[in-house]
PDB file of N, CA and C in Angstrom:
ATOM      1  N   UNK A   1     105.934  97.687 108.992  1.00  0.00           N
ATOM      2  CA  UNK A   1     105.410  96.861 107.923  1.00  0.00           C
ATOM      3  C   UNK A   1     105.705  97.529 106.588  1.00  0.00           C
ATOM      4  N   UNK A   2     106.075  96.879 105.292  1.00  0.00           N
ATOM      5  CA  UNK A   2     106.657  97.105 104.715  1.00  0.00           C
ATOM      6  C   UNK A   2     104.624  97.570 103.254  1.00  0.00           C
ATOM      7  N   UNK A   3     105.332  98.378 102.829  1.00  0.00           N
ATOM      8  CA  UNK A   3     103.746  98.268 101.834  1.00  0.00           C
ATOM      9  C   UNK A   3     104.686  98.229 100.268  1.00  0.00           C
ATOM     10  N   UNK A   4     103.287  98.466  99.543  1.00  0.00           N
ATOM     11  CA  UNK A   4     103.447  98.069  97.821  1.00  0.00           C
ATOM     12  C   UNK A   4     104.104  99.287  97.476  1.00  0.00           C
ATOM     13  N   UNK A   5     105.151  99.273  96.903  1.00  0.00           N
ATOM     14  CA  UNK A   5     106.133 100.636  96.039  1.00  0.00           C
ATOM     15  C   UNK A   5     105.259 100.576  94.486  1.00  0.00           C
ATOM     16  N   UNK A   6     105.296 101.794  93.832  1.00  0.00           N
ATOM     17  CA  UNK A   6     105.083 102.077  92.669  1.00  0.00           C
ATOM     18  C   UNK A   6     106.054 101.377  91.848  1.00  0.00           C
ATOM     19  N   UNK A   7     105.975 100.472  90.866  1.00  0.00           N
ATOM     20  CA  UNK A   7     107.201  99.808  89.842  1.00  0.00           C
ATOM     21  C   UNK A   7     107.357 100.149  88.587  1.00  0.00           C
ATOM     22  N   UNK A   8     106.103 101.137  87.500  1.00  0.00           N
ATOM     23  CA  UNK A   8     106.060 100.873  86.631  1.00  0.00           C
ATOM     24  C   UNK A   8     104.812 102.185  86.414  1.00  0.00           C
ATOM     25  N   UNK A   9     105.173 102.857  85.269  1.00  0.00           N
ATOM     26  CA  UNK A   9     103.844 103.452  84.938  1.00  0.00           C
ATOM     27  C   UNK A   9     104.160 103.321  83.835  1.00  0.00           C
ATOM     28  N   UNK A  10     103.015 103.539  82.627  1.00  0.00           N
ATOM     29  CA  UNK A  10     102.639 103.819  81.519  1.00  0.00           C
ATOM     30  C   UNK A  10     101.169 104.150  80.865  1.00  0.00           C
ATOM     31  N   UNK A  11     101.345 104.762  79.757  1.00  0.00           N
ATOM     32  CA  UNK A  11     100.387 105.551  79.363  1.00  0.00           C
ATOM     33  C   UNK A  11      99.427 104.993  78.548  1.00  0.00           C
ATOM     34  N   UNK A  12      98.269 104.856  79.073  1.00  0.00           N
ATOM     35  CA  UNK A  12      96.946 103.811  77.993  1.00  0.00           C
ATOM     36  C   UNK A  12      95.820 104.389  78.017  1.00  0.00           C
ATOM     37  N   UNK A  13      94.608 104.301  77.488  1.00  0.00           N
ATOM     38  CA  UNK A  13      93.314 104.863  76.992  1.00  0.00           C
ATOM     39  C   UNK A  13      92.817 104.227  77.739  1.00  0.00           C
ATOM     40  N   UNK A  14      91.629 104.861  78.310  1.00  0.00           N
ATOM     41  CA  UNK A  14      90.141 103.645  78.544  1.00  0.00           C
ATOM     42  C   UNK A  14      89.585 103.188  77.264  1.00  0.00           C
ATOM     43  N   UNK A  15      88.120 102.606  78.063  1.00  0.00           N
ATOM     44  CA  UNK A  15      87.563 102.129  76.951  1.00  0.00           C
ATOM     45  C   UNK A  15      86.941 103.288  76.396  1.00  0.00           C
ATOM     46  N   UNK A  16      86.333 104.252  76.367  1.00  0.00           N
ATOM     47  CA  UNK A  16      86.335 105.585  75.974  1.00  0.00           C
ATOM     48  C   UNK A  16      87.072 106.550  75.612  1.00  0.00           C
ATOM     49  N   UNK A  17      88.219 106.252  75.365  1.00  0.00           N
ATOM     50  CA  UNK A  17      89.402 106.172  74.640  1.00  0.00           C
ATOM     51  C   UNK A  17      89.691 107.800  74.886  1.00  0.00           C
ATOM     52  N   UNK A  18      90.079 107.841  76.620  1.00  0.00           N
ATOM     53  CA  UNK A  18      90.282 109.427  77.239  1.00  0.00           C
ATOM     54  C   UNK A  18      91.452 108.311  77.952  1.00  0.00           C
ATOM     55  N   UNK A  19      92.599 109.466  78.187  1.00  0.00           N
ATOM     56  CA  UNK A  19      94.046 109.403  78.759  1.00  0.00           C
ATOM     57  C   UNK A  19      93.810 108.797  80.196  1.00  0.00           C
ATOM     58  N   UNK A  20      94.671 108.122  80.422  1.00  0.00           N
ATOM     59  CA  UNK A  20      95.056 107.231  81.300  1.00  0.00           C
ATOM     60  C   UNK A  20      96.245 106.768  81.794  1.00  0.00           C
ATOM     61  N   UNK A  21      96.312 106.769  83.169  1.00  0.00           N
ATOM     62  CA  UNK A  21      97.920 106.340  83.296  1.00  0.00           C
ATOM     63  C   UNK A  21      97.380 104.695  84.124  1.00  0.00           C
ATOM     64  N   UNK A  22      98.614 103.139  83.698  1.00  0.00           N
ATOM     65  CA  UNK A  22      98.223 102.630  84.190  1.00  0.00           C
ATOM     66  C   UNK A  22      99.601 102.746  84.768  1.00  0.00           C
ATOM     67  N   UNK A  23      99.569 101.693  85.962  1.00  0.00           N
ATOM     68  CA  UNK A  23     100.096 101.930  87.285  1.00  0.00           C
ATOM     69  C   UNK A  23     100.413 100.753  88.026  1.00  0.00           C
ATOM     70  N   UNK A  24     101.875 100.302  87.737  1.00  0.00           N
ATOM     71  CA  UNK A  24     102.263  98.662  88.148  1.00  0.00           C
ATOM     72  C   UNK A  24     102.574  99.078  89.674  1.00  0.00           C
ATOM     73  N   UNK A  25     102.090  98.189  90.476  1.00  0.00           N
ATOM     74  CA  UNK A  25     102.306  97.862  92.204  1.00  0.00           C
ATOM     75  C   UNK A  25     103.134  96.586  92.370  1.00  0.00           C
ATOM     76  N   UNK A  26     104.233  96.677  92.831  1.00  0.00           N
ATOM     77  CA  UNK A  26     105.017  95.348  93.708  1.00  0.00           C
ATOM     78  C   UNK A  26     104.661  95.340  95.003  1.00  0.00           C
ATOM     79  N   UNK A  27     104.246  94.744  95.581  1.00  0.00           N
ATOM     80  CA  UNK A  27     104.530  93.923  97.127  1.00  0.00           C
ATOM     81  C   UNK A  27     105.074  93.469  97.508  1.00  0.00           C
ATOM     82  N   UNK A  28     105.558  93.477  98.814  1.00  0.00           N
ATOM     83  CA  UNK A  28     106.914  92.867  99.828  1.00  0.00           C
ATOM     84  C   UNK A  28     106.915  91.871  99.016  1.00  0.00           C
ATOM     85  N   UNK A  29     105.824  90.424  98.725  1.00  0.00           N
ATOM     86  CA  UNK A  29     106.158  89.354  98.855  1.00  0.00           C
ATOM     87  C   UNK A  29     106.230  89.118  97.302  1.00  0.00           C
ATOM     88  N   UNK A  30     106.554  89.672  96.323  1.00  0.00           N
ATOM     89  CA  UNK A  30     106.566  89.852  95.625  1.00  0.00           C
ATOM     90  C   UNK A  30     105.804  89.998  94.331  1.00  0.00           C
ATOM     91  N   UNK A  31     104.412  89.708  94.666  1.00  0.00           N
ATOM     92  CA  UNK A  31     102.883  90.225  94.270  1.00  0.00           C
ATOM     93  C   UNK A  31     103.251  91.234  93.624  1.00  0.00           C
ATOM     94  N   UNK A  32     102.412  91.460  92.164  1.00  0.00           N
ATOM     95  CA  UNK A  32     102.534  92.580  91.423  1.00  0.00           C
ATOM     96  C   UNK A  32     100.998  93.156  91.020  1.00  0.00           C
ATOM     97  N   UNK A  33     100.258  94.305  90.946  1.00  0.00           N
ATOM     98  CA  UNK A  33      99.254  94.313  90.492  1.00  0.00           C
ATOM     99  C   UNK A  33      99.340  95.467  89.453  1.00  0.00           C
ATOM    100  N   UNK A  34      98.053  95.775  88.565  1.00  0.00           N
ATOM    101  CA  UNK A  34      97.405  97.211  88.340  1.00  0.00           C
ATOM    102  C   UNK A  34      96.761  97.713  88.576  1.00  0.00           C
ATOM    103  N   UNK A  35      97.143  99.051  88.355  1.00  0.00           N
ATOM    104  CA  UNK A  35      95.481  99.943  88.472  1.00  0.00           C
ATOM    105  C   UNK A  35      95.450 100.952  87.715  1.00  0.00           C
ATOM    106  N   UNK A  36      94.610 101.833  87.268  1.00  0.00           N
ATOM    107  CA  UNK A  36      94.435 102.899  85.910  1.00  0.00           C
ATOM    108  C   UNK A  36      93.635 104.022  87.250  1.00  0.00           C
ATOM    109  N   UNK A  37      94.492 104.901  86.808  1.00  0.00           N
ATOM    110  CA  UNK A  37      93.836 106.453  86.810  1.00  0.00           C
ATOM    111  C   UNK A  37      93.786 107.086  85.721  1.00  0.00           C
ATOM    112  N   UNK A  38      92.817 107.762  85.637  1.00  0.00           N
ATOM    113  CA  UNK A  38      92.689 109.049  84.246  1.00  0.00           C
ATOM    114  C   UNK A  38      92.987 110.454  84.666  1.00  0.00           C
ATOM    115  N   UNK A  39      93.247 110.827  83.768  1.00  0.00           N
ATOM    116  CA  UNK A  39      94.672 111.817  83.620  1.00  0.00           C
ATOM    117  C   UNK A  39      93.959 112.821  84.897  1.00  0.00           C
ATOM    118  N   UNK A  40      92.714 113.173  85.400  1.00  0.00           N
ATOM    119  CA  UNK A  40      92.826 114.262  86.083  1.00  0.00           C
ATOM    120  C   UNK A  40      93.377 114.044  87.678  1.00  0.00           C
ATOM    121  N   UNK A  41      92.859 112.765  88.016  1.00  0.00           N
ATOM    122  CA  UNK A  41      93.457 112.092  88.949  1.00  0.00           C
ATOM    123  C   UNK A  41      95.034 112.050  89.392  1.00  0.00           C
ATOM    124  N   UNK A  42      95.739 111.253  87.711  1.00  0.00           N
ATOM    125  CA  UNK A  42      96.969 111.386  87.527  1.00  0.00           C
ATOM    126  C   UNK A  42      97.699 112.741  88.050  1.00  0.00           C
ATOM    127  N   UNK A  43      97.248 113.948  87.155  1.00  0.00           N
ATOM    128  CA  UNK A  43      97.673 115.112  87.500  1.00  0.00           C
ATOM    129  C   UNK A  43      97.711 115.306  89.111  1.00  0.00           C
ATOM    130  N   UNK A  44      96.517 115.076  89.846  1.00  0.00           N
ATOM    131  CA  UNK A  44      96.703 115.235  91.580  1.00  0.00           C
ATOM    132  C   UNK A  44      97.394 114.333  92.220  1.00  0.00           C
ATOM    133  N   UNK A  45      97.930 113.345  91.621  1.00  0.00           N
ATOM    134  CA  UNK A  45      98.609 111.881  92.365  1.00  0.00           C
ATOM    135  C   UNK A  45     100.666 112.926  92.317  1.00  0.00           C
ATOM    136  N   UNK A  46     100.352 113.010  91.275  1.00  0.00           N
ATOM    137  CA  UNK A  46     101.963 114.058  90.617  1.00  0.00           C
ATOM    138  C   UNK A  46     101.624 114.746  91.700  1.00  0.00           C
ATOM    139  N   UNK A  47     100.556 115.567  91.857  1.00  0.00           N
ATOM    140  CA  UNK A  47     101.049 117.199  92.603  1.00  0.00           C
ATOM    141  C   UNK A  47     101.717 116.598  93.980  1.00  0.00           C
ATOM    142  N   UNK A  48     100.673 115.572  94.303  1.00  0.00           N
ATOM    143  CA  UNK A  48     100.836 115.042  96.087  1.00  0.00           C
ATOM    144  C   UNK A  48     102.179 114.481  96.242  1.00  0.00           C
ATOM    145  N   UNK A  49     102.496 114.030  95.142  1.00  0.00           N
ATOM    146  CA  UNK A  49     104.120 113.494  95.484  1.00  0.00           C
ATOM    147  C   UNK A  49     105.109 114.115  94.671  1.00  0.00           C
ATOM    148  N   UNK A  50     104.802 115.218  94.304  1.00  0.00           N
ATOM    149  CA  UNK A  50     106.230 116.110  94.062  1.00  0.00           C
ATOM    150  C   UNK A  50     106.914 116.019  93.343  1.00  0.00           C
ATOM    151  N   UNK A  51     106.125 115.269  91.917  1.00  0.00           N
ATOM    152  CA  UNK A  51     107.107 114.926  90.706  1.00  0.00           C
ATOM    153  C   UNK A  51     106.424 115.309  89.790  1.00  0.00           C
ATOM    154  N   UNK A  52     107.539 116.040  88.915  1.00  0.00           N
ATOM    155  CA  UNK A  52     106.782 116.768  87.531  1.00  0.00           C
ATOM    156  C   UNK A  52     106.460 115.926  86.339  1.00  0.00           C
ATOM    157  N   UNK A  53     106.704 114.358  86.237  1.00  0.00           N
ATOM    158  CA  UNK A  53     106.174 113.408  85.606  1.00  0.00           C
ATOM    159  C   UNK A  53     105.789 112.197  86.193  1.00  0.00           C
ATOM    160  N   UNK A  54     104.979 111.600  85.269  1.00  0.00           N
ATOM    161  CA  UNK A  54     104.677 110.312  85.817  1.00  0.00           C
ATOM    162  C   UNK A  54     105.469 109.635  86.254  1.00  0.00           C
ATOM    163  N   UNK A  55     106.947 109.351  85.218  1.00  0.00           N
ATOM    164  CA  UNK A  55     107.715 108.098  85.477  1.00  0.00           C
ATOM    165  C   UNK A  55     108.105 109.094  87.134  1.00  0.00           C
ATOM    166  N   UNK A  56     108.658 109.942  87.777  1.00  0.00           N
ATOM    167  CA  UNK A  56     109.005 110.465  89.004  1.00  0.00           C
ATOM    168  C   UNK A  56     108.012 109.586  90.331  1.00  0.00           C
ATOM    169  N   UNK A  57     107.000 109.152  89.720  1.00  0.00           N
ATOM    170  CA  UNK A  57     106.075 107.949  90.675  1.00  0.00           C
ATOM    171  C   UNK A  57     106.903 106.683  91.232  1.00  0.00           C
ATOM    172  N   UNK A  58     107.543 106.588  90.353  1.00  0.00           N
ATOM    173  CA  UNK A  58     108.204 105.050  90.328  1.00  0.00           C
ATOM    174  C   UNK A  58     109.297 104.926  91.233  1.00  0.00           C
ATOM    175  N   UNK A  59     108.804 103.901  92.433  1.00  0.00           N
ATOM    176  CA  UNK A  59     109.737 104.206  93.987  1.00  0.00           C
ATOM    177  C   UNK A  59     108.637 104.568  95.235  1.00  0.00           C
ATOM    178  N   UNK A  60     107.696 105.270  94.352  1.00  0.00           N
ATOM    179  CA  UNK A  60     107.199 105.934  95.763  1.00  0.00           C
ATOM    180  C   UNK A  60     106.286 104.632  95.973  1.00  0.00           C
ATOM    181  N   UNK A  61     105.850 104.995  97.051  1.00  0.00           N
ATOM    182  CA  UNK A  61     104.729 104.029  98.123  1.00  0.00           C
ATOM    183  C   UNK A  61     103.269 104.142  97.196  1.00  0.00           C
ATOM    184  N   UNK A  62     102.748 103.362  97.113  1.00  0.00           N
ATOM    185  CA  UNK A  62     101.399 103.133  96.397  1.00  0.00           C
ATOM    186  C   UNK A  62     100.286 104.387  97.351  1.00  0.00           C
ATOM    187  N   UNK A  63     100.561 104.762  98.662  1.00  0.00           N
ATOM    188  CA  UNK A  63      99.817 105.493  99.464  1.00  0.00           C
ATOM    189  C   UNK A  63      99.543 107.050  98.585  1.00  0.00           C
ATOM    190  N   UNK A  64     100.867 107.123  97.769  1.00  0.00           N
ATOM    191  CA  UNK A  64     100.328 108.224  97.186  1.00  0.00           C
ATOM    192  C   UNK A  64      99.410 108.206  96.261  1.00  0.00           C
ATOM    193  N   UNK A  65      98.922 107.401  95.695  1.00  0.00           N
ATOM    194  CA  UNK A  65      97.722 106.945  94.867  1.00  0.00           C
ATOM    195  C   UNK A  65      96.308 107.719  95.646  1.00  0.00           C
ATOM    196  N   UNK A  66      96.180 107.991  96.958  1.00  0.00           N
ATOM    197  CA  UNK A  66      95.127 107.970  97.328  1.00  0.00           C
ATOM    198  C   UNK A  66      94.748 109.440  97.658  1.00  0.00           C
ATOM    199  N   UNK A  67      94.773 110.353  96.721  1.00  0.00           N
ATOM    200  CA  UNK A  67      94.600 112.113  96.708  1.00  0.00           C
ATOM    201  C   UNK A  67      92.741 112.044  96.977  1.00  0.00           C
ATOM    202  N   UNK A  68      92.125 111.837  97.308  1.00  0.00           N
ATOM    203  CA  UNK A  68      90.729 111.730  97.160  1.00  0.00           C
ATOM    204  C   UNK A  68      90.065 112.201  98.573  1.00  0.00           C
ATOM    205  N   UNK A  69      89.470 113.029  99.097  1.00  0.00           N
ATOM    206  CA  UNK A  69      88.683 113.181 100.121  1.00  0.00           C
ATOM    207  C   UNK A  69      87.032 112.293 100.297  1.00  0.00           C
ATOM    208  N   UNK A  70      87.268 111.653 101.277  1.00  0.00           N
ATOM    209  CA  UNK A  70      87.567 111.235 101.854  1.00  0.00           C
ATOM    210  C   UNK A  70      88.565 109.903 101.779  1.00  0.00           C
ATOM    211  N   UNK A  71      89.624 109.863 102.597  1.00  0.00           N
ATOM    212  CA  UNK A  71      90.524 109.174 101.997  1.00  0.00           C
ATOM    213  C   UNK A  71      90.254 107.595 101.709  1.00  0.00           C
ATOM    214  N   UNK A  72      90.533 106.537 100.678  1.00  0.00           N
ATOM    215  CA  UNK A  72      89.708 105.611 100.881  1.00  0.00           C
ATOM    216  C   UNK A  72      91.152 104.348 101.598  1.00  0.00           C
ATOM    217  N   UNK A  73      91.588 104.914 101.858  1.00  0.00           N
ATOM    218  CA  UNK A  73      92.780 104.296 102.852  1.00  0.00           C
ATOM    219  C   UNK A  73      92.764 104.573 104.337  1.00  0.00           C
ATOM    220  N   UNK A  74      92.698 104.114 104.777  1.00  0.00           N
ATOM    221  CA  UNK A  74      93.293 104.598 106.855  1.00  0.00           C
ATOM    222  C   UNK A  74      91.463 105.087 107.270  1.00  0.00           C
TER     223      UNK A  74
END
């Protein structure tokens, strides 16, 4: 089964106006969504997939999104 690839990142504020990466998702069927992490998150999403910047996200599987114990996937 095929899952959502990373398509797109860029860099935006919350509403508390602290760093943020938001975070475009494609789906097989061609469904697109977002989602926002803040930067400390960001930083552990990078470590787990092995890229020294954000845009290096873009391609990978949305699974790497999920650095968090307990995992909220599987």
């Amino acid at each position: 089964m095929s899952e959502a690839l990373i398509s797109g990142v860029q860099l935006t504020s919350t509403h508390d106006g602290e760093a943020a990466l938001a975070i475009e998702l494609t789906f097989p069927n061609g469904g697109r969504s977002k989602v926002q992490i803040n930067a400390l998150e960001a930083a552990d999403v990078m470590a787990a997939a092995g890229v020294a910047s954000a845009e290096g996200l873009v391609g990978q599987p949305w699974t790497v999104l999920d650095v968090r114990q307990p995992k909220f996937m599987g």
